[in-house]
Protein backbone atom coordinates (compact mmCIF):
# COMPACT_ATOMS: atom_id res chain seq x y z
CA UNK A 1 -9.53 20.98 12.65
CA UNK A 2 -7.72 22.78 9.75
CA UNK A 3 -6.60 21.40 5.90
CA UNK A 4 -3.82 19.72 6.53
CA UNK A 5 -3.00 17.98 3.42
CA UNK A 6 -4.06 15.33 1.11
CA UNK A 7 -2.80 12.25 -1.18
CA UNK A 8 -5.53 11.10 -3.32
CA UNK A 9 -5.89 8.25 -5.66
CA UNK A 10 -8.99 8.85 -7.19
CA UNK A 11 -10.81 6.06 -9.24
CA UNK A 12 -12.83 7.09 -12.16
CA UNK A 13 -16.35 6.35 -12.21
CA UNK A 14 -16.37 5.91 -8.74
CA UNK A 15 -18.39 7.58 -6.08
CA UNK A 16 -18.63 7.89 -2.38
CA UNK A 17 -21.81 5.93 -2.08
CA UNK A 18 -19.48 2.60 -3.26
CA UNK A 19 -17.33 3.06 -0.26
CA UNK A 20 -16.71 -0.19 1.78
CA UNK A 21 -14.23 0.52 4.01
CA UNK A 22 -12.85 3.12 5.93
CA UNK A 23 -10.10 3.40 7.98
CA UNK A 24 -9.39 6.49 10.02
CA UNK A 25 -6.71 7.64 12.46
CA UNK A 26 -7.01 11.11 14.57
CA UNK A 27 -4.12 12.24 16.88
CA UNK A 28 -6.50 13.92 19.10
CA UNK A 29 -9.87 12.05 20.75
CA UNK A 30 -10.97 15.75 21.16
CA UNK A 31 -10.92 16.32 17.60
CA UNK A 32 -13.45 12.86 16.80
CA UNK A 33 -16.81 14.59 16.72
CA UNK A 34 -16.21 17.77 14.77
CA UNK A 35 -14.00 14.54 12.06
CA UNK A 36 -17.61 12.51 12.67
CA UNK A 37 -19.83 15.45 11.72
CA UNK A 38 -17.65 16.07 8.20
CA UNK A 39 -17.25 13.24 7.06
CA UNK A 40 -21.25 11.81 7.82
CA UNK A 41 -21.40 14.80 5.64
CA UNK A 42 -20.16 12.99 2.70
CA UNK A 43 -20.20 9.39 3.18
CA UNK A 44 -24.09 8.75 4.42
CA UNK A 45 -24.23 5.19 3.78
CA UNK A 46 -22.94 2.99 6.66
CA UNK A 47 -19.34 1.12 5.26
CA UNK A 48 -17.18 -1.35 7.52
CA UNK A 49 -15.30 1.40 9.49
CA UNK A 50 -12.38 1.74 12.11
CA UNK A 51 -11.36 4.73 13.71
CA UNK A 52 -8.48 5.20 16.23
CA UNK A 53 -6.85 7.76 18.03
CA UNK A 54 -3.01 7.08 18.23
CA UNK A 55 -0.34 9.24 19.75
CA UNK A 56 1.12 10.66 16.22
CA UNK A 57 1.04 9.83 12.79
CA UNK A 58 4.28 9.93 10.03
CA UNK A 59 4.24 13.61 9.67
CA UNK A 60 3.70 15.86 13.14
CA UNK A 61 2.02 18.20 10.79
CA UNK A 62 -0.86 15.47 10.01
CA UNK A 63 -3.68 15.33 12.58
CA UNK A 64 -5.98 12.84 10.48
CA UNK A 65 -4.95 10.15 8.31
CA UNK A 66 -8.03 8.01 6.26
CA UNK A 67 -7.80 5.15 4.02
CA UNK A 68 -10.89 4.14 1.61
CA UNK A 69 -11.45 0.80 -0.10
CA UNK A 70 -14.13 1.27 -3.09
CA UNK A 71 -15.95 -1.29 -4.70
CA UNK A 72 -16.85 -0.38 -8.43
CA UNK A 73 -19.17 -2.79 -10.71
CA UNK A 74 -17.56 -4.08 -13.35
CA UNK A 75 -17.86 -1.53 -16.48
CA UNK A 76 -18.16 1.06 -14.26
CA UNK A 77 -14.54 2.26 -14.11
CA UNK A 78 -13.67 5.03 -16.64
CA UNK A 79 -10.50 6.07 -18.03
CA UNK A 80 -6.98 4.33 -18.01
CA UNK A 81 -6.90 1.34 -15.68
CA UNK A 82 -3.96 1.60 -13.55
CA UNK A 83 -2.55 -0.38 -10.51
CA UNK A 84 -5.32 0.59 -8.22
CA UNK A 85 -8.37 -0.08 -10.08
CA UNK A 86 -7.09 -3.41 -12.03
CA UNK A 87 -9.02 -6.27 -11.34
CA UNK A 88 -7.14 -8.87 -10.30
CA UNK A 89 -6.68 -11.70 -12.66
CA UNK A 90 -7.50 -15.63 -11.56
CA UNK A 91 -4.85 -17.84 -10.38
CA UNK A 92 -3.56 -19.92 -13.19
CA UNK A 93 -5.20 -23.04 -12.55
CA UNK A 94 -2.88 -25.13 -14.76
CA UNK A 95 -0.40 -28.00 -13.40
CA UNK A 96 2.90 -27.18 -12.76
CA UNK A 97 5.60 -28.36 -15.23
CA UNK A 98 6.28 -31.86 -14.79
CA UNK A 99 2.50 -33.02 -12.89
């Protein structure tokens, strides 16, 4: 299994070890323990996971595709908050106009 590219959101002040979730497709079922025995590699702890093989993925060129939910404690996050590491804010609890 080569490099085959990468898009990467990273979230400051995160690390792998606050992983929660990972989601991981591979185009080959031959390819699954050589992808097992790199990424065990770097995430150690044991995080909800998924991992399928499916016939192709949205670029012929990509073999693996993973997706990684983080959890990071409040005060944790560094740097600008943008659209990925906003918390979300509570529903406005008010009436609605007219109640």
């Amino acid at each position: 299994m080569g490099h085959q590219g990468s898009i990467c959101r990273p979230v400051p002040g995160a690390s792998l070890s606050e992983i929660v979730s990972v989601r991981q497709w591979l185009t080959s079922a031959a390819d699954i323990r050589a992808y097992l025995e790199v990424r065990n590699k770097f995430i150690i702890h044991k995080p909800a996971a998924l991992l399928g093989v499916i016939p192709s993925l949205v670029r012929p060129d990509f073999l693996i595709e993973i997706e990684v939910v983080v959890a990071v404690p409040t005060g944790k996050v560094k740097g600008p908050v943008t659209s990925h590491t906003r918390k979300r804010r509570p529903r406005d609890s008010s009436p609605a106009p007219g109640k």
